[in-house]
Structures are given as C-alpha cells and as structure tokens.
N, C-alpha and C. Protein backbone atom coordinates (compact mmCIF):
# COMPACT_ATOMS: atom_id res chain seq x y z
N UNK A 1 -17.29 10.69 14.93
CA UNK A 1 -17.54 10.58 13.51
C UNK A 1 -18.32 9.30 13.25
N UNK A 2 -19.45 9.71 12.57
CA UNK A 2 -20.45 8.47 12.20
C UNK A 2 -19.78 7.13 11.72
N UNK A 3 -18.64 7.64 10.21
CA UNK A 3 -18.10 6.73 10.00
C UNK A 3 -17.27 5.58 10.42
N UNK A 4 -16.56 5.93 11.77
CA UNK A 4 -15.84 5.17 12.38
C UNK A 4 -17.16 3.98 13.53
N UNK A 5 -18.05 4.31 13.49
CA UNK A 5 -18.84 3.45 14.41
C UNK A 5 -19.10 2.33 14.12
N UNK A 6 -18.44 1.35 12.50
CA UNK A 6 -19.02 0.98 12.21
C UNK A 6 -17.68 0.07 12.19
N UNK A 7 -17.06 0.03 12.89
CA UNK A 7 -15.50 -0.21 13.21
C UNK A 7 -15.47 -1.08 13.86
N UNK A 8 -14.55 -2.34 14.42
CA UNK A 8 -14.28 -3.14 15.74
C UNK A 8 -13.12 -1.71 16.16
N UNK A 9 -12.61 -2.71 17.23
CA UNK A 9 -12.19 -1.80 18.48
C UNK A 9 -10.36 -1.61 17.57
N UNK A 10 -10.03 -2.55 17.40
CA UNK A 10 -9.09 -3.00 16.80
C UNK A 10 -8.80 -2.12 15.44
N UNK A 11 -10.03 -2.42 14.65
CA UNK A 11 -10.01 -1.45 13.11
C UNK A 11 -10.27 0.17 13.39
N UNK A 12 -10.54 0.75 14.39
CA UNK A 12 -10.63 1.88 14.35
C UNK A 12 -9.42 2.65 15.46
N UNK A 13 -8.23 1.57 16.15
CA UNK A 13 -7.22 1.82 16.69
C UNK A 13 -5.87 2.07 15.70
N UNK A 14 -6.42 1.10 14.64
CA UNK A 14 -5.35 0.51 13.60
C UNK A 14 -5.43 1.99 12.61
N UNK A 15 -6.60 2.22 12.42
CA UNK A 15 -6.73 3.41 11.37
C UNK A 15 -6.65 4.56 12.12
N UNK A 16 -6.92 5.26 13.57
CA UNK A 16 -6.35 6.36 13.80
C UNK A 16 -4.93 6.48 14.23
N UNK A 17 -4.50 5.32 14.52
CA UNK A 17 -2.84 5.42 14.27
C UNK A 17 -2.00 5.49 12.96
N UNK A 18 -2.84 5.14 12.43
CA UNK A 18 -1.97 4.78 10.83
C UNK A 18 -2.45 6.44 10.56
N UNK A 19 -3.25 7.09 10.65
CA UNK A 19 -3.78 8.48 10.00
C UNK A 19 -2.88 9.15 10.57
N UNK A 20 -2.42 8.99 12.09
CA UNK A 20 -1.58 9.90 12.78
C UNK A 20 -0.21 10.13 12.64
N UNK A 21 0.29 8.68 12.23
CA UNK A 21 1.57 8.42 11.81
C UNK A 21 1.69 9.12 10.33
N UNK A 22 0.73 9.29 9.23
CA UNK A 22 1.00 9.99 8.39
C UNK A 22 0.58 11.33 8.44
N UNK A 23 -0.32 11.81 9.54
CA UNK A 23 0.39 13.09 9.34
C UNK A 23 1.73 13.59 10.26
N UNK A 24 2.17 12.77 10.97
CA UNK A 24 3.58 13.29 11.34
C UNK A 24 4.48 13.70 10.59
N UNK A 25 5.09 13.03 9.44
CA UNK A 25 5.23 12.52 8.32
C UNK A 25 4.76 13.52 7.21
N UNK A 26 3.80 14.04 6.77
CA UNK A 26 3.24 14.80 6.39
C UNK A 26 3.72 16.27 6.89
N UNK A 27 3.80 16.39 8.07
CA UNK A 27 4.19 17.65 8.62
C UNK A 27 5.63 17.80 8.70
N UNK A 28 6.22 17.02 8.69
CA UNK A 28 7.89 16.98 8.69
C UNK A 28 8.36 16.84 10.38
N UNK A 29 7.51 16.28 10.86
CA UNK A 29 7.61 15.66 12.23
C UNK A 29 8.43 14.24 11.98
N UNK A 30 9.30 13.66 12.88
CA UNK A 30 10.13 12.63 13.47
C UNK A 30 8.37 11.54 13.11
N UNK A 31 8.12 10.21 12.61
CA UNK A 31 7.23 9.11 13.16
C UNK A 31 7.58 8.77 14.63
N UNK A 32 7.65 9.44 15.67
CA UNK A 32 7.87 8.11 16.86
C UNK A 32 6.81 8.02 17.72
N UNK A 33 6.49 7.22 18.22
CA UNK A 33 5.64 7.07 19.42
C UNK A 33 5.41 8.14 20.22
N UNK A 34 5.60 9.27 20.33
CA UNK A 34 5.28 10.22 21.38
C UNK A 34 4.63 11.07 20.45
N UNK A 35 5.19 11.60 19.07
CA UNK A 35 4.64 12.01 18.28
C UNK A 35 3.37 11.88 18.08
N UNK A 36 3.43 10.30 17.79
CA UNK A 36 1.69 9.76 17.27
C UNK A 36 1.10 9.83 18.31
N UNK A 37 1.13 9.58 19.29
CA UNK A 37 0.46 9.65 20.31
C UNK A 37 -0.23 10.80 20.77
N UNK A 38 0.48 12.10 20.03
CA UNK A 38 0.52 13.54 20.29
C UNK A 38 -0.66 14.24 19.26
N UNK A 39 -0.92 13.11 18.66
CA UNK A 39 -1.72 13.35 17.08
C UNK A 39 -2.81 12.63 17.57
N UNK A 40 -3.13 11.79 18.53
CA UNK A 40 -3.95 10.61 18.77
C UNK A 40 -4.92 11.45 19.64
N UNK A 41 -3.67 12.36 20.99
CA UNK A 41 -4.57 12.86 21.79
C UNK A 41 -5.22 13.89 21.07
N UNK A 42 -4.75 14.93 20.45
CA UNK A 42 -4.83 16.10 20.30
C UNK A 42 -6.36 15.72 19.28
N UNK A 43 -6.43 14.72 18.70
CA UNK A 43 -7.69 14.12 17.78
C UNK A 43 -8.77 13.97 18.48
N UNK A 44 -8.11 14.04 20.27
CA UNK A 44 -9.79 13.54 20.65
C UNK A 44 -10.26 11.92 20.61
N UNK A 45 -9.15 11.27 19.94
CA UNK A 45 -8.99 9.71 20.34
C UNK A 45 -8.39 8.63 20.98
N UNK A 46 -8.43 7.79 21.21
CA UNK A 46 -7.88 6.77 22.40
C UNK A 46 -7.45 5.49 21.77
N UNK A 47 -5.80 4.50 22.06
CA UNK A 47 -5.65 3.95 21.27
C UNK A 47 -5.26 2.90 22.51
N UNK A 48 -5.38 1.40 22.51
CA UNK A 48 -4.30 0.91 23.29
C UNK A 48 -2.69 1.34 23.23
N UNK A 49 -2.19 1.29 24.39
CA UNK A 49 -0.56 1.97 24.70
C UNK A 49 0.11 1.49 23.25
N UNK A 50 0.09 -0.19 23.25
CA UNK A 50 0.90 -0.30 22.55
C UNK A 50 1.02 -0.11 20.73
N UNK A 51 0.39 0.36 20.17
CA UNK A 51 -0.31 0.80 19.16
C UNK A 51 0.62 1.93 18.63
N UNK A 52 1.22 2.61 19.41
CA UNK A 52 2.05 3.98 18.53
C UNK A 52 3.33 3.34 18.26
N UNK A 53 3.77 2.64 19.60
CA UNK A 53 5.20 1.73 19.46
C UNK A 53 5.50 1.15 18.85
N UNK A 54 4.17 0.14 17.79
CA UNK A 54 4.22 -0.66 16.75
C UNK A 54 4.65 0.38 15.17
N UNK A 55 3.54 1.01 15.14
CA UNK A 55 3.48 1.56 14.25
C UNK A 55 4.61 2.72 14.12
N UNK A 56 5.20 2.79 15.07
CA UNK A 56 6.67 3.85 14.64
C UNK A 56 7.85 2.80 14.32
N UNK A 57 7.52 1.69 15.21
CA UNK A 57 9.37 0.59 14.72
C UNK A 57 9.06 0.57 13.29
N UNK A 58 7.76 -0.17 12.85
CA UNK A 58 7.55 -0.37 11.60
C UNK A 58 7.85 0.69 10.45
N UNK A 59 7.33 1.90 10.45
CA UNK A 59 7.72 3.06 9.63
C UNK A 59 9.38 3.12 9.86
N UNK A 60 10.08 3.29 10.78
CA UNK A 60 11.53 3.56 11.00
C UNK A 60 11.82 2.17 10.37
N UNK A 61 11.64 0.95 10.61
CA UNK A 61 12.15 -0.59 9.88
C UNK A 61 11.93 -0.19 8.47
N UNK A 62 11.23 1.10 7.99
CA UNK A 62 11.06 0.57 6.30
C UNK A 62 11.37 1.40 5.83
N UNK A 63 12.10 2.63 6.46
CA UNK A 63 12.97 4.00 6.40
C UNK A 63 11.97 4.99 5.95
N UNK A 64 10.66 4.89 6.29
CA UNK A 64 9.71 6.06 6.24
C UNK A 64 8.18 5.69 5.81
N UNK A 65 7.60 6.53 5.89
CA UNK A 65 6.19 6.44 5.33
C UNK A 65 5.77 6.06 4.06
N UNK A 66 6.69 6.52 3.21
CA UNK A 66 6.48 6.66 1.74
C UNK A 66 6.42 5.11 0.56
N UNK A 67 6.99 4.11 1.59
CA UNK A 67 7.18 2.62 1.00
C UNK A 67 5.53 2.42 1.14
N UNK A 68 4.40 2.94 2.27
CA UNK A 68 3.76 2.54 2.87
C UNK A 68 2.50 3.47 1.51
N UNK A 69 2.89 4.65 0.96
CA UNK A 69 1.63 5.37 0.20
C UNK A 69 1.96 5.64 -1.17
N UNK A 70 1.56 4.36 -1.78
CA UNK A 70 1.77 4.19 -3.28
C UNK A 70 0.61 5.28 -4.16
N UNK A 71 1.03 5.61 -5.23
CA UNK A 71 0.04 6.91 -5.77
C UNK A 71 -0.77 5.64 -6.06
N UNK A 72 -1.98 6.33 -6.02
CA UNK A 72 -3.31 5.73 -6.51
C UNK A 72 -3.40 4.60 -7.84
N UNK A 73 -3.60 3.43 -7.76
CA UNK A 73 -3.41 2.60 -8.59
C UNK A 73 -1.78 1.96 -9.05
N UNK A 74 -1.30 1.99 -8.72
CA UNK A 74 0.59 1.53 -8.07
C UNK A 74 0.53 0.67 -7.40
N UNK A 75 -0.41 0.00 -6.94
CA UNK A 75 -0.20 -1.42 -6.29
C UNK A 75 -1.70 -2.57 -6.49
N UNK A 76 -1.33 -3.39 -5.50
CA UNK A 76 -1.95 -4.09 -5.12
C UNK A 76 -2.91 -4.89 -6.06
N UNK A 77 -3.74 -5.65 -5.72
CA UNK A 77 -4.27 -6.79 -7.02
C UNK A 77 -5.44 -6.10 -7.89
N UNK A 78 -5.62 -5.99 -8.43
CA UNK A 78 -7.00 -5.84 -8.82
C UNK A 78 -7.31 -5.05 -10.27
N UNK A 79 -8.85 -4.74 -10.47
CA UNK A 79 -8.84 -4.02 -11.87
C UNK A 79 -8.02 -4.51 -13.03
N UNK A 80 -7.57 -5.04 -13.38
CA UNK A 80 -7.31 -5.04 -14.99
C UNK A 80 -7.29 -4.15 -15.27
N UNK A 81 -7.90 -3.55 -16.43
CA UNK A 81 -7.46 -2.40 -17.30
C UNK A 81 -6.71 -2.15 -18.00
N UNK A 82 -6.37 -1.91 -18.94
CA UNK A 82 -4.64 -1.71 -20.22
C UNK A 82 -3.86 -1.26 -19.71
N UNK A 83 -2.66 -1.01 -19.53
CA UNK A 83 -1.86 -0.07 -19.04
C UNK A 83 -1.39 0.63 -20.63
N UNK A 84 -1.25 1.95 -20.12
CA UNK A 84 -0.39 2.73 -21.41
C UNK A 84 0.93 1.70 -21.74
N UNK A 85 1.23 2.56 -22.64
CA UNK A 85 3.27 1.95 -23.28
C UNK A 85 4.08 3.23 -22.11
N UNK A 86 5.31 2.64 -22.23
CA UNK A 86 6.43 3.22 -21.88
C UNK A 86 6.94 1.95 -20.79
N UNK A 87 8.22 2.19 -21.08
CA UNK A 87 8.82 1.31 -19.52
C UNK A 87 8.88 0.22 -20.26
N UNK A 88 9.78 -0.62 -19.68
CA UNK A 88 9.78 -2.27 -20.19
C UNK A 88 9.42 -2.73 -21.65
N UNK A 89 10.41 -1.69 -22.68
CA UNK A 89 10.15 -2.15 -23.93
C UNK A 89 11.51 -3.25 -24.48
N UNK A 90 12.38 -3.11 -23.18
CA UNK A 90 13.64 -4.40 -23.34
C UNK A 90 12.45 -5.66 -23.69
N UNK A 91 11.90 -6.24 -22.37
CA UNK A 91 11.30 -7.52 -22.49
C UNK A 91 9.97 -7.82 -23.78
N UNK A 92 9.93 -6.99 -24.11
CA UNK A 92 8.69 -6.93 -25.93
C UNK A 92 9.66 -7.16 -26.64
N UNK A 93 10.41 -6.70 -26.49
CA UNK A 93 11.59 -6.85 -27.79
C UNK A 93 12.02 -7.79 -27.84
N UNK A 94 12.39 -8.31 -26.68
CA UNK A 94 12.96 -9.85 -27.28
C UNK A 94 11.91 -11.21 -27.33
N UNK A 95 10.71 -10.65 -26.54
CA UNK A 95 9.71 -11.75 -27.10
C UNK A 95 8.93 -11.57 -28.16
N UNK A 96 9.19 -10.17 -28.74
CA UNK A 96 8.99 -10.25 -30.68
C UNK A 96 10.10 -10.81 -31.56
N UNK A 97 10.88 -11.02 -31.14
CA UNK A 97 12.22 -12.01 -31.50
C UNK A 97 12.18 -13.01 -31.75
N UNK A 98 11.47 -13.68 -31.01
CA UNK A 98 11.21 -15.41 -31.28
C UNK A 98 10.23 -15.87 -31.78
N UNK A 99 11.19 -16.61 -32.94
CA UNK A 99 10.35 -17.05 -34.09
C UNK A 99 8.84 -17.85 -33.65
N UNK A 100 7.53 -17.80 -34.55
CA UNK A 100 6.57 -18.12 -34.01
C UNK A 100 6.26 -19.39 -34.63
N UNK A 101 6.12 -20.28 -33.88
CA UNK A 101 5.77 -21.91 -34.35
C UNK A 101 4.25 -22.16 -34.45
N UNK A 102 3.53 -22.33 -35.91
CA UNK A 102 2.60 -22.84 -35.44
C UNK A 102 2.31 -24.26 -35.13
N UNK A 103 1.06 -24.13 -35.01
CA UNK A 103 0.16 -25.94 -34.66
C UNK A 103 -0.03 -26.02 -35.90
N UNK A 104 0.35 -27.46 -36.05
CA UNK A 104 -0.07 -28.19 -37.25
C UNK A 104 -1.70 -28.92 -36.83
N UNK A 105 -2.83 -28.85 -37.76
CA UNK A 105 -3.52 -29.64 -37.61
C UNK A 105 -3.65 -31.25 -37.60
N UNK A 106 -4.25 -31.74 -36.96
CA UNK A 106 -3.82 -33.20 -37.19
C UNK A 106 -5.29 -34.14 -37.21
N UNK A 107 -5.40 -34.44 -38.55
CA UNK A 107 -7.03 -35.04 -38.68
C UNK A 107 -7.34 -36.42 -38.35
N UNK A 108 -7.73 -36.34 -37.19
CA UNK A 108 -8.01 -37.97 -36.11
C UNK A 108 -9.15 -38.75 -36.60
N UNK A 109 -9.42 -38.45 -37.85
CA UNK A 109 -9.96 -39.36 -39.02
C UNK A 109 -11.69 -39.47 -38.35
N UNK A 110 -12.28 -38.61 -37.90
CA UNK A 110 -13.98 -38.38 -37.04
C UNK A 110 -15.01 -38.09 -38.27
C-alpha cells in the first residue's frame, strides 16, 4: 500500500499492530499475541516479535480496546468549537449564583 511507504520502520509496525489488535476485538476474538500476530500474518505484513506482546499486555492492562477508541471528537486537544448544552448544568448553576462584583473606575488624575 502506497500509503504506508511513507512510514519509518517503527510507525508502520506500530500501526499494523494497533489495526490488528482492533480487529481482533472487532471480531469478538481474545486481544492476545497469537491472535495479532494471526492478523499480522494473514495481512501479508511483518512486525518485530516483540510488538504483539506489547500491544496485547497493554489492551488486557486497560480491560479492552474500547478505553483506546473514543467516538470521533471525545478526546484529545484541539478545535474549539461550542459544544451543545446538556450535561454539567450542576456547575452553571452555582456559578450563576455568585453575586457579580464590579470594577470600580479609578481616575489617576492623566
């Protein structure tokens, strides 16, 4: 695939393991290392050994895939944008609560 050529050795080990591990996962397959590995060969790709072993403790350490695939826009930094209302109308409420102080001007005689 054209797209992957454009990869270090490292970034294109990291991403066909991570693809493989979710479709295990996807299929209702166990994540473990023999699995992915089973997804790695059957792809027609080649990973260093230790690469499936990582990536299965890690999925099993975080009790599945799903901590790992936030719906689209659910994480991470970026975009701005408004968010709709709903959710978290406790914390509005009580910071429309408190009374609002203004600034007094203060004329430094210029």
């Amino acid at each position: 695939m054209a797209a992957l050529d454009g990869l270090s050795v490292n970034e294109k080990s990291e991403l066909v393991t991570s693809l493989s591990a979710l479709l295990c996962a996807d299929a209702g397959a166990d994540v473990t290392a023999e699995n992915i590995n089973a997804v790695i060969k059957a792809s027609g790709n080649k990973v260093e050994e230790y690469w499936a072993p990582a990536f299965a403790a890690t999925v099993e350490k975080a009790g599945g895939v799903d901590k790992f695939c936030k719906a689209p826009g659910a994480g991470g930094g970026g975009g701005g944008g408004g968010g709709g209302g709903g959710g978290g109308g406790g914390a509005a409420a009580v910071a429309e609560e408190k009374p609002v102080e203004e600034e007094e001007e203060v004329d430094m005689g210029g």
